[in-house]
C-alpha atoms as a PDB file:
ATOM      1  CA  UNK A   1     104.392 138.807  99.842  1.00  0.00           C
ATOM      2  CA  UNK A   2     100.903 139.117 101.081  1.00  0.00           C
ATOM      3  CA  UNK A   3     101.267 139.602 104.239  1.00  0.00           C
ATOM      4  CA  UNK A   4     101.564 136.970 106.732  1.00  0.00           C
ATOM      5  CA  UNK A   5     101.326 133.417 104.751  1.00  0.00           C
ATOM      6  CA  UNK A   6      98.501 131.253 106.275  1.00  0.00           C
ATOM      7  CA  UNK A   7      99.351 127.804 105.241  1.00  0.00           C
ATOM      8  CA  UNK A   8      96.776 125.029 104.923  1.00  0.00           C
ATOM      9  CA  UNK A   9      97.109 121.584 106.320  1.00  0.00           C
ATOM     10  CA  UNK A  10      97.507 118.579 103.943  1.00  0.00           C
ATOM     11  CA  UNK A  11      96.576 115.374 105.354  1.00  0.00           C
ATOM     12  CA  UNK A  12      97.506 112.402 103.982  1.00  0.00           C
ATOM     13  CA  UNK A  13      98.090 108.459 105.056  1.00  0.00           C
ATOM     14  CA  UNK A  14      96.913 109.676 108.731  1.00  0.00           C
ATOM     15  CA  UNK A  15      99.807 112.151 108.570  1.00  0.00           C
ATOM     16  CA  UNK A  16      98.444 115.998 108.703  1.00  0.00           C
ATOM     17  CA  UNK A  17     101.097 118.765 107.630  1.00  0.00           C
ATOM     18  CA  UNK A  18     100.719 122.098 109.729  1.00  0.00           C
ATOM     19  CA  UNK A  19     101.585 125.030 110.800  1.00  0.00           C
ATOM     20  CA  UNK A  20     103.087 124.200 114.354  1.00  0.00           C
ATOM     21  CA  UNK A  21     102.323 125.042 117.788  1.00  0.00           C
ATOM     22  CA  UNK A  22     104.535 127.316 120.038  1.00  0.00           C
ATOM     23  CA  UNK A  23     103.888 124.488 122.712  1.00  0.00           C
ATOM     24  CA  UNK A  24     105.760 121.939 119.761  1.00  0.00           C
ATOM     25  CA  UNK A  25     109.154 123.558 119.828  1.00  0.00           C
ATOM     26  CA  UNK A  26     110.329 120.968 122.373  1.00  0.00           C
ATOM     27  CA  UNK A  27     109.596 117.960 120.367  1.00  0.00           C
ATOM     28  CA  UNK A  28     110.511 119.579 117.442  1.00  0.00           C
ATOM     29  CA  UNK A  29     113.792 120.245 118.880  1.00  0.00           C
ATOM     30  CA  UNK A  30     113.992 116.660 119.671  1.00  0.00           C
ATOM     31  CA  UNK A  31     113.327 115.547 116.045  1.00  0.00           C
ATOM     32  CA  UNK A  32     115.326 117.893 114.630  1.00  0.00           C
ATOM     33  CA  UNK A  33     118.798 116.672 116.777  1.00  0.00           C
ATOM     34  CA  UNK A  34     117.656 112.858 116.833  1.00  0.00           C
ATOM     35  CA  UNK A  35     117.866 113.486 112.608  1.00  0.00           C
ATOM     36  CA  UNK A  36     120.688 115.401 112.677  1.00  0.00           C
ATOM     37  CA  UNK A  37     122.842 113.271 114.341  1.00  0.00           C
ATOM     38  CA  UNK A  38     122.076 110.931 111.622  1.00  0.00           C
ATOM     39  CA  UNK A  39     122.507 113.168 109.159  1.00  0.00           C
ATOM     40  CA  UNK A  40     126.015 113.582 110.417  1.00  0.00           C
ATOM     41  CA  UNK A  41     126.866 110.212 110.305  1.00  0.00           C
ATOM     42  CA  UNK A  42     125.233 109.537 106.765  1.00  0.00           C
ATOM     43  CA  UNK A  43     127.339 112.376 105.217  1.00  0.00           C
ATOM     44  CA  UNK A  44     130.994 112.409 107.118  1.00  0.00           C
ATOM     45  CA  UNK A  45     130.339 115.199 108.582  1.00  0.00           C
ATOM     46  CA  UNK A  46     131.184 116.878 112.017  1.00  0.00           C
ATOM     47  CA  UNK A  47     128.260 117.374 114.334  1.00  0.00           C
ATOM     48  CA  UNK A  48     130.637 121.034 115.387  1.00  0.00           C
ATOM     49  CA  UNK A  49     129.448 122.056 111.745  1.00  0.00           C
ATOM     50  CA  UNK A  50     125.869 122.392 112.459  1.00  0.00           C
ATOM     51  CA  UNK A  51     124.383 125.160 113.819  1.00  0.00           C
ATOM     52  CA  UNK A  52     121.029 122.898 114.366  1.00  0.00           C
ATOM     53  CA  UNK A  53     122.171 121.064 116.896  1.00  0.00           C
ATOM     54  CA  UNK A  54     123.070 124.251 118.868  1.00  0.00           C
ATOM     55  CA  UNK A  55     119.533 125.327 118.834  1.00  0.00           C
ATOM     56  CA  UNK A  56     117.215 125.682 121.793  1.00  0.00           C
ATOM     57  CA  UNK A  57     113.400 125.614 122.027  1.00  0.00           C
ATOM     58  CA  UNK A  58     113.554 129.396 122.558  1.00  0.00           C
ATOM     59  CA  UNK A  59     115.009 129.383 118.973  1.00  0.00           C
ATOM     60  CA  UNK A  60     112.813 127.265 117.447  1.00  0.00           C
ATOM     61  CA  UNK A  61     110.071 129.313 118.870  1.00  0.00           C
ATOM     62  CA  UNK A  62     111.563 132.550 117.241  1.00  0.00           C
ATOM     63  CA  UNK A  63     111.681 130.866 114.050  1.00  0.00           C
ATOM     64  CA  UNK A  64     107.901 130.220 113.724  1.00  0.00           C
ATOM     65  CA  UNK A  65     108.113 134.193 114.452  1.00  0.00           C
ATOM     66  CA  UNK A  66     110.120 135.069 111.506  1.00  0.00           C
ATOM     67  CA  UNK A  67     109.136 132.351 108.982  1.00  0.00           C
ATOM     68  CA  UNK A  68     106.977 129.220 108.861  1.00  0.00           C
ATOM     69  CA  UNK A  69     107.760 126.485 110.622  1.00  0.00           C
ATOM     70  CA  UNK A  70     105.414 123.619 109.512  1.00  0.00           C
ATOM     71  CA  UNK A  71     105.207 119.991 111.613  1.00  0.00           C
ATOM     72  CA  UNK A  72     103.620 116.434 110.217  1.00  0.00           C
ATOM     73  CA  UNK A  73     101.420 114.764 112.624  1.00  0.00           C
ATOM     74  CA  UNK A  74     100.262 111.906 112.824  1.00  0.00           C
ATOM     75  CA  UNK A  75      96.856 110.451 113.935  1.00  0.00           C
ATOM     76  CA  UNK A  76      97.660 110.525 118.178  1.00  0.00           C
ATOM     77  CA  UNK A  77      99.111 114.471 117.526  1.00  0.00           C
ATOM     78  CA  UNK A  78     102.865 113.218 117.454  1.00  0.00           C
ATOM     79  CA  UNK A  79     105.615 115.135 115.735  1.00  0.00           C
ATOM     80  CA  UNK A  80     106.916 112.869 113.255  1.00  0.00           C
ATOM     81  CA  UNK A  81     108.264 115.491 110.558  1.00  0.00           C
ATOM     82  CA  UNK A  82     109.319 118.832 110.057  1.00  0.00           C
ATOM     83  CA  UNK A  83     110.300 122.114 108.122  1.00  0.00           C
ATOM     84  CA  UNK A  84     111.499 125.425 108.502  1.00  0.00           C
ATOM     85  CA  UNK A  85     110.491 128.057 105.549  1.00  0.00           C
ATOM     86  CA  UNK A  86     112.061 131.073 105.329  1.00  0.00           C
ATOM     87  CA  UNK A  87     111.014 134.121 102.868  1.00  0.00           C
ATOM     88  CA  UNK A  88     114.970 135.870 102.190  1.00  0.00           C
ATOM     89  CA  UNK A  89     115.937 138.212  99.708  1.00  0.00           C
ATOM     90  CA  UNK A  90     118.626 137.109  96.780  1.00  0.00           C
ATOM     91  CA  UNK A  91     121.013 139.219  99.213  1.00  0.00           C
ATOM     92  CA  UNK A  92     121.144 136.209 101.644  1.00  0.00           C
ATOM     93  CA  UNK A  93     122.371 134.264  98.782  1.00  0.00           C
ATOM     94  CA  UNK A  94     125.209 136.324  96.617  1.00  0.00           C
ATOM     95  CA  UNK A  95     127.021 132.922  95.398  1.00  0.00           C
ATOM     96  CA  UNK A  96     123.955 132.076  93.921  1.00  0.00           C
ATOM     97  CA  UNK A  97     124.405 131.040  90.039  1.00  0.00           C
ATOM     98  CA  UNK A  98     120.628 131.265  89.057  1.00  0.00           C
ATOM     99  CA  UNK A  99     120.534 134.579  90.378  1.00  0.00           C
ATOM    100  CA  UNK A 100     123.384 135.989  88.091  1.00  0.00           C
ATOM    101  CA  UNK A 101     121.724 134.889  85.123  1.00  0.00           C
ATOM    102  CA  UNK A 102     118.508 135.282  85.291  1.00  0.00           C
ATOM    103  CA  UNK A 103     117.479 138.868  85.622  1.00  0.00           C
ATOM    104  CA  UNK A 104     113.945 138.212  86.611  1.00  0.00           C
ATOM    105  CA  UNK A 105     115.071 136.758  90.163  1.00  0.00           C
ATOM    106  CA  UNK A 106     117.509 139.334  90.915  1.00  0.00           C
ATOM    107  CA  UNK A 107     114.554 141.375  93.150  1.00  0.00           C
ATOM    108  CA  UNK A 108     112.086 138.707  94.448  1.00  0.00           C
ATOM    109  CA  UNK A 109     111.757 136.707  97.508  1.00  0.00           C
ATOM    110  CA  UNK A 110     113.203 133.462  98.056  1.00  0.00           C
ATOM    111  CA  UNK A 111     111.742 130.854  99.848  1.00  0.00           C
ATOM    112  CA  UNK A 112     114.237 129.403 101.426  1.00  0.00           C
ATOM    113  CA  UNK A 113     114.316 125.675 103.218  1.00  0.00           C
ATOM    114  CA  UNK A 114     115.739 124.767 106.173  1.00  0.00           C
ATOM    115  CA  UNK A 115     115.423 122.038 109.123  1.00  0.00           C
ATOM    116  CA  UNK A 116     114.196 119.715 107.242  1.00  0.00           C
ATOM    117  CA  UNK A 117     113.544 116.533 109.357  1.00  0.00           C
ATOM    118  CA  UNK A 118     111.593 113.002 109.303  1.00  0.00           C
ATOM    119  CA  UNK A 119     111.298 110.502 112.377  1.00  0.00           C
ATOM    120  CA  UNK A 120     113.804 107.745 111.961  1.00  0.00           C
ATOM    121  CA  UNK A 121     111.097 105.376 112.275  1.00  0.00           C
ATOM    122  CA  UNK A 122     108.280 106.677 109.857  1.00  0.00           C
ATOM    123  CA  UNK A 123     110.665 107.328 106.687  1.00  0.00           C
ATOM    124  CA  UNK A 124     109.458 105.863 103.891  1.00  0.00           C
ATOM    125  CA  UNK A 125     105.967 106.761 104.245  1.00  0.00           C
ATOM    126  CA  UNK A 126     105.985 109.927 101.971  1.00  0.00           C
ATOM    127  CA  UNK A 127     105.979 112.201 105.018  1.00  0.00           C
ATOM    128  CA  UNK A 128     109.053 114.171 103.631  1.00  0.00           C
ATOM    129  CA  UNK A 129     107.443 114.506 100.505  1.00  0.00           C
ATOM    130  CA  UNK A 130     104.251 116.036 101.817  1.00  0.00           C
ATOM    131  CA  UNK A 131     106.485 118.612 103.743  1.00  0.00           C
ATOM    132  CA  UNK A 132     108.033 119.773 100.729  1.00  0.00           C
ATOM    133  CA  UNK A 133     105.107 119.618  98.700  1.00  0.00           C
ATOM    134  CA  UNK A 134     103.468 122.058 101.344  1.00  0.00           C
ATOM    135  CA  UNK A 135     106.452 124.338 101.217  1.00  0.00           C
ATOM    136  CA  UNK A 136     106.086 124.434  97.451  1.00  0.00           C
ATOM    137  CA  UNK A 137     102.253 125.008  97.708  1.00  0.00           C
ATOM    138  CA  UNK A 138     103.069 127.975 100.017  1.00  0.00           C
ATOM    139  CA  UNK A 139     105.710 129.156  97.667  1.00  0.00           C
ATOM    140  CA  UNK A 140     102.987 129.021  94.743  1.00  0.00           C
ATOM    141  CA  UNK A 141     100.646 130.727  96.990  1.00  0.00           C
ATOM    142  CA  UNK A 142     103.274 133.970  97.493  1.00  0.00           C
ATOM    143  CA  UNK A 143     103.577 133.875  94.087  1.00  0.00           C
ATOM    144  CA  UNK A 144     107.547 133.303  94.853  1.00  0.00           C
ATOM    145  CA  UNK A 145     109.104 131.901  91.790  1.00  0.00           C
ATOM    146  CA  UNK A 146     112.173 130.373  93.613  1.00  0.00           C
ATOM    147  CA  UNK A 147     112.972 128.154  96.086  1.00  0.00           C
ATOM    148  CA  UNK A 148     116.143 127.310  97.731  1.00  0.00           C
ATOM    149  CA  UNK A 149     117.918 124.873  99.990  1.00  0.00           C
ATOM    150  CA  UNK A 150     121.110 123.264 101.531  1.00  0.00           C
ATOM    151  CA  UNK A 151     122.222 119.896 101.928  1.00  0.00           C
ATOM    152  CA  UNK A 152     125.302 118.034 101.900  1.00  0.00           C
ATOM    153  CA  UNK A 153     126.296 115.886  98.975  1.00  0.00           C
ATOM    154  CA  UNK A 154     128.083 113.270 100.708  1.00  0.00           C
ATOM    155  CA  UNK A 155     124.540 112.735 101.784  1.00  0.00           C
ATOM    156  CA  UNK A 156     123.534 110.522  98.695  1.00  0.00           C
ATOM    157  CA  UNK A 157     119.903 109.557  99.753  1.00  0.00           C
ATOM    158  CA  UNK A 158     119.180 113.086 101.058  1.00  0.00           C
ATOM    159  CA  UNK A 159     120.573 114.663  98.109  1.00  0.00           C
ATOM    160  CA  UNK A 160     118.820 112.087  95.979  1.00  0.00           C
ATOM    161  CA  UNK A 161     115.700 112.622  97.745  1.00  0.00           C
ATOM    162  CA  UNK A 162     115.325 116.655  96.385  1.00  0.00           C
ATOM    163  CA  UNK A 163     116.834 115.862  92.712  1.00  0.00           C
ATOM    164  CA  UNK A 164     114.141 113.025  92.678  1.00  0.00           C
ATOM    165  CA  UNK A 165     111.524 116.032  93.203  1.00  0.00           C
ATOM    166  CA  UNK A 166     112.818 118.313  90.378  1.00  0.00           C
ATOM    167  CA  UNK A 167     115.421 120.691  92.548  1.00  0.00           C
ATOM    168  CA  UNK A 168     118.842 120.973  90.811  1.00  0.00           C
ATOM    169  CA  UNK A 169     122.266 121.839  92.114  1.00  0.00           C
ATOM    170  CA  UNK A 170     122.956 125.767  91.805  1.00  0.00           C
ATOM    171  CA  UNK A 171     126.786 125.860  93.373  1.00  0.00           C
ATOM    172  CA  UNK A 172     128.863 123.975  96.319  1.00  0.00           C
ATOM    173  CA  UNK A 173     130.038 125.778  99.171  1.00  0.00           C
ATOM    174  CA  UNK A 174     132.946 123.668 100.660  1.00  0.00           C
ATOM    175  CA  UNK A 175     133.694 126.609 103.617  1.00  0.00           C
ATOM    176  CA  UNK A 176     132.087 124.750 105.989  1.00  0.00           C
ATOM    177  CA  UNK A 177     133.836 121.814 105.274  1.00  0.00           C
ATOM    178  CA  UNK A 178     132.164 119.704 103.537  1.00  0.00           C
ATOM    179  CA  UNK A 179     130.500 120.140  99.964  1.00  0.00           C
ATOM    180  CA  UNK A 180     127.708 121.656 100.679  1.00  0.00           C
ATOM    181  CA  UNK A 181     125.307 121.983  97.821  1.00  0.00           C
ATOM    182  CA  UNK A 182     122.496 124.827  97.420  1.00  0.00           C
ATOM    183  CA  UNK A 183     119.560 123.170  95.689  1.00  0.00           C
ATOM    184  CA  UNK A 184     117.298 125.287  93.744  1.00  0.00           C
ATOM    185  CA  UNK A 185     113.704 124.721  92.223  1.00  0.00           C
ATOM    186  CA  UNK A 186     111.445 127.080  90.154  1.00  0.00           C
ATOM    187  CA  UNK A 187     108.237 125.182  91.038  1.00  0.00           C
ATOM    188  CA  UNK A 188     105.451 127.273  88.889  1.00  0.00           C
ATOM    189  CA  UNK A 189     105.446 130.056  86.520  1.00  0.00           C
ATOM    190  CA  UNK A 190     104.848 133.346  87.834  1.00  0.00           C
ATOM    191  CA  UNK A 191     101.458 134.913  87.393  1.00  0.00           C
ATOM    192  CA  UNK A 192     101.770 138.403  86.213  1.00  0.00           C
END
């Protein structure tokens, strides 16, 4: 990795993607449990089993520390979307199928996805899609040849939403429990 990854904003349909501000944790915070909650109720499953909803602002802050955490505005500065990216190594991940059989991962970053949120309100509007194009952007920027994310497959729409964009199922984690898929995507090809 080069260092500390300076992503660009994307603006699109009024809707700018960012990096965010420290002073947007709380709203962030607010998106992140208002979506959620709904994400719990879409998929069956227990609001106990996610650690999201346990966060504070302080933690949201210390994640822009240790990764990116990138925010959609739109034209009045509101917080209507969000994403967390996080650059692990294929330790964090030793269930991992792709990484057991493909050699060339085995030592290389991951950028890994998480906190992945959308107003209520403004779905439908391709604001999800320009977060995780961003995400991939940065990715291809890092030169990081994998990405990787969770979701739950009882979520059909959300699940539907990143197989729609090329990522795949790699393995199901049920310890949690409920099936909880890692999604993988190998955006670009690496540049020597």
């Amino acid at each position: 990795m080069s260092g500390s990854p300076n992503p660009e904003s994307t603006r699109s349909c009024e809707i700018t993607v960012r990096p965010a501000l420290y002073r947007e944790a709380g709203a962030i915070n607010r998106l992140i449990r208002n979506s959620m909650k709904t994400y719990c109720s879409l998929s069956g499953v227990s609001e106990d089993h996610l650690d999201s909803l346990k966060e504070s602002i302080g933690d949201i802050v210390e994640s822009m520390k240790e990764g990116i955490v990138l925010v959609a505005v739109d034209s009045a500065s509101k917080v209507v979307g969000t994403v967390r990216l996080f650059f692990l190594g294929p330790e964090h991940f030793p269930d991992a199928t792709i990484l057991k059989t493909d050699d060339r991962l085995r030592d290389r970053n991951i950028l890994y996805i998480a906190r992945f949120a959308v107003n209520q309100k403004e779905r439908g509007r391709g604001i999800g899609s320009l977060l995780i194009e961003q995400a991939e952007n940065i990715a291809q920027s890092e030169n990081i040849p994998l990405i990787f994310l969770h979701t739950s497959l009882w979520n059909e729409a959300v699940s539907g939403f990143y197989q729609n964009r090329g990522y795949s199922i790699d393995s199901i984690d049920l310890t949690r429990g409920y099936p909880r898929a890692l999604f993988f995507k190998m955006p670009f090809r690496e540049t020597p």
